[in-house]
C-alpha atoms as a PDB file:
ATOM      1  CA  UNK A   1      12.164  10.395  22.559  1.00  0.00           C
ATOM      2  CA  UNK A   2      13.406   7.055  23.682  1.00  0.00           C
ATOM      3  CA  UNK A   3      13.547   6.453  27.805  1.00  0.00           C
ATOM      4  CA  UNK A   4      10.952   9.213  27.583  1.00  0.00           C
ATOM      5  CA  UNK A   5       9.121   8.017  30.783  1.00  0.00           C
ATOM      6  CA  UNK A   6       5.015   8.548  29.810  1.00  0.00           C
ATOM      7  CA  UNK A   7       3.897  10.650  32.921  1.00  0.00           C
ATOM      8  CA  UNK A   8       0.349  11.699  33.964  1.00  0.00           C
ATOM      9  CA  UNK A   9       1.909  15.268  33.330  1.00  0.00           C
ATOM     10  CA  UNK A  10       2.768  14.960  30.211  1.00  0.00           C
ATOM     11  CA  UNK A  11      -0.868  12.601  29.127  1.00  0.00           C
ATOM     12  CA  UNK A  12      -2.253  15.743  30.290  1.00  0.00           C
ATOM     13  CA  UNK A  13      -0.459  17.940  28.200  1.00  0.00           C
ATOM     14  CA  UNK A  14      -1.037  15.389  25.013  1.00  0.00           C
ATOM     15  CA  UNK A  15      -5.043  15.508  25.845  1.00  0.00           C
ATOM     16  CA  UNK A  16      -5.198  19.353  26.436  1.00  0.00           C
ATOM     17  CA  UNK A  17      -3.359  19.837  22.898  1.00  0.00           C
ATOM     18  CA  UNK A  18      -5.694  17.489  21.488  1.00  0.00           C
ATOM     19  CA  UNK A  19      -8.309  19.690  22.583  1.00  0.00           C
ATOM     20  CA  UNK A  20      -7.015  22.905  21.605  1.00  0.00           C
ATOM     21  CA  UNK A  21      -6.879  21.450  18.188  1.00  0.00           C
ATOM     22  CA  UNK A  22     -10.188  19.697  17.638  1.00  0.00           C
ATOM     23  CA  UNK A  23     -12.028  22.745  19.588  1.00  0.00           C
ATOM     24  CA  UNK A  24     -10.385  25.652  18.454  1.00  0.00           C
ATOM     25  CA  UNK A  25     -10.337  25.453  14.673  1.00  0.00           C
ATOM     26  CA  UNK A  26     -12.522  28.901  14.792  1.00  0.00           C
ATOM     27  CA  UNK A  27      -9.987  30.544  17.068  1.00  0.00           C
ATOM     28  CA  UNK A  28      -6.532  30.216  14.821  1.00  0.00           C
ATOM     29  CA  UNK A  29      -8.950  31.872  12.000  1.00  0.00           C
ATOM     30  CA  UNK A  30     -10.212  34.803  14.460  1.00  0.00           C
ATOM     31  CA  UNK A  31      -6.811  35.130  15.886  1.00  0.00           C
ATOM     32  CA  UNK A  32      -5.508  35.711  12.274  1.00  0.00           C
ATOM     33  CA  UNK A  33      -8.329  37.957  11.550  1.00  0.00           C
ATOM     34  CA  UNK A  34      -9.358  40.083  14.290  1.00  0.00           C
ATOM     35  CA  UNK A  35      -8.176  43.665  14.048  1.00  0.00           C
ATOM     36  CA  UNK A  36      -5.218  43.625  11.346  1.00  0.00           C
ATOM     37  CA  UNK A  37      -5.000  46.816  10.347  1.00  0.00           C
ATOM     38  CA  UNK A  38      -2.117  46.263   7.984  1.00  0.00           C
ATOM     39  CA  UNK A  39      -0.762  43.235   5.937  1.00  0.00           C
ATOM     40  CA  UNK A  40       2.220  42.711   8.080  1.00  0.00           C
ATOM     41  CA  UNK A  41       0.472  42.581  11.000  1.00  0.00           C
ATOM     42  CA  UNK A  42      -2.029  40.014   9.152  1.00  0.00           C
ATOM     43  CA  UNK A  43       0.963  38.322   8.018  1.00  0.00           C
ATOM     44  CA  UNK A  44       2.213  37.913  11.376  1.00  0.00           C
ATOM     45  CA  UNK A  45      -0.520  36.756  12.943  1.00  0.00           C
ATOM     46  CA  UNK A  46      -1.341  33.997  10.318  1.00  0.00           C
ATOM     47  CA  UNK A  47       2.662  33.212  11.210  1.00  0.00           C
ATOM     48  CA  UNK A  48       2.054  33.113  14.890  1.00  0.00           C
ATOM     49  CA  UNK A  49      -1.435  31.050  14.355  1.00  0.00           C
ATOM     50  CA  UNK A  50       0.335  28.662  12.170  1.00  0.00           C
ATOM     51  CA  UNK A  51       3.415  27.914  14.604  1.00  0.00           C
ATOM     52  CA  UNK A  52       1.160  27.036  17.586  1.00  0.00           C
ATOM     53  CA  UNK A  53      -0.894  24.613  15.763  1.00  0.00           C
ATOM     54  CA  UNK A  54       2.196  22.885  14.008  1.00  0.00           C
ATOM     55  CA  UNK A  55       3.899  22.976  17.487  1.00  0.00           C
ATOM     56  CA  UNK A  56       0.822  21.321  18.817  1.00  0.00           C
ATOM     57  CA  UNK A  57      -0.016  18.648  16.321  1.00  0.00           C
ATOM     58  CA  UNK A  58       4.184  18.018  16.504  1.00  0.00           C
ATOM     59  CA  UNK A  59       4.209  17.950  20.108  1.00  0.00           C
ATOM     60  CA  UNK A  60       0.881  14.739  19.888  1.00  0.00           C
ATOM     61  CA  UNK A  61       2.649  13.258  16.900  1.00  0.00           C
ATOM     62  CA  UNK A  62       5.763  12.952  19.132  1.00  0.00           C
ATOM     63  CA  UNK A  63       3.803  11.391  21.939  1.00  0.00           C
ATOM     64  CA  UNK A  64       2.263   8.936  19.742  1.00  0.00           C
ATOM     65  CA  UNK A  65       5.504   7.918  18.575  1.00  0.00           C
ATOM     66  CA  UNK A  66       6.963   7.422  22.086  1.00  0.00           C
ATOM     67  CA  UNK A  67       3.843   5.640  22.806  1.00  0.00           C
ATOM     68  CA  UNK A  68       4.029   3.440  20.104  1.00  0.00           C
ATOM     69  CA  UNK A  69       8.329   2.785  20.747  1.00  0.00           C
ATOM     70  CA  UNK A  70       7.186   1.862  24.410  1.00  0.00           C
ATOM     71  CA  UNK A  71       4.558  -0.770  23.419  1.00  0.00           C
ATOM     72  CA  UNK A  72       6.884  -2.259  20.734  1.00  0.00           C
ATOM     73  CA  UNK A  73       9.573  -2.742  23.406  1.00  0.00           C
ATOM     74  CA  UNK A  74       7.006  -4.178  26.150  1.00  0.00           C
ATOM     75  CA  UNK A  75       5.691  -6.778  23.688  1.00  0.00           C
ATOM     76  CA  UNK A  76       9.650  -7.747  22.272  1.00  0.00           C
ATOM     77  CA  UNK A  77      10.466  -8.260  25.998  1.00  0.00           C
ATOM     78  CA  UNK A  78       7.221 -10.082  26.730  1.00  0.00           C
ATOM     79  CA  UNK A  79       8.080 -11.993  23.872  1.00  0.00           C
ATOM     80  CA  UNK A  80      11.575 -12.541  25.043  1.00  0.00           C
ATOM     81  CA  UNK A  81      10.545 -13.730  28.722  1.00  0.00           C
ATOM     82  CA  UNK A  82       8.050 -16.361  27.201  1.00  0.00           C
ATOM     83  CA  UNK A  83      10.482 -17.720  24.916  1.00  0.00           C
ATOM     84  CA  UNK A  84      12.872 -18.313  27.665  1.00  0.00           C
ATOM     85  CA  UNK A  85      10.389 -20.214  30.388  1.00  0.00           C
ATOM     86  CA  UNK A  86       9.770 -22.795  27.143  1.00  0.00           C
ATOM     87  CA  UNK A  87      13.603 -22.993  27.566  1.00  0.00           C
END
């Protein structure tokens, strides 16, 4: 989100998903497949697995955006300031 300020709070949160994805590919599988009993509860937990790693990998993809906005706007205005001390 633009104006997003990039806190150590919310770096934190970026690395931990990061790690909850790259660690835990075993974990959405056993979460999906430990102890359904019946095909909606299977279903359901494949659903549930599913939303917390696309809410994840959305929440990093958002950050790198932001990240990427902020240095784009640093180097225009660094830009901007060196153009106007040749002035």
């Amino acid at each position: 989100m633009a104006g997003v300020p990039m806190t150590d709070d919310r770096e934190q949160q970026i690395r931990r998903a990061r790690e909850v994805l790259s660690d835990a590919g075993w974990l959405f599988d056993d979460f999906v497949n430990n102890g359904c009993g019946t095909r909606e509860e299977a279903y359901r937990r494949a659903r549930v697995a599913t939303e917390l790693k696309a809410g994840l990998e959305s929440l990093i993809e958002s950050y790198e955006a932001d990240s990427a906005l902020v240095a784009k706007r640093l180097e225009r205005l660094k830009e901007r300031r060196e153009h106007h001390r040749r002035i």
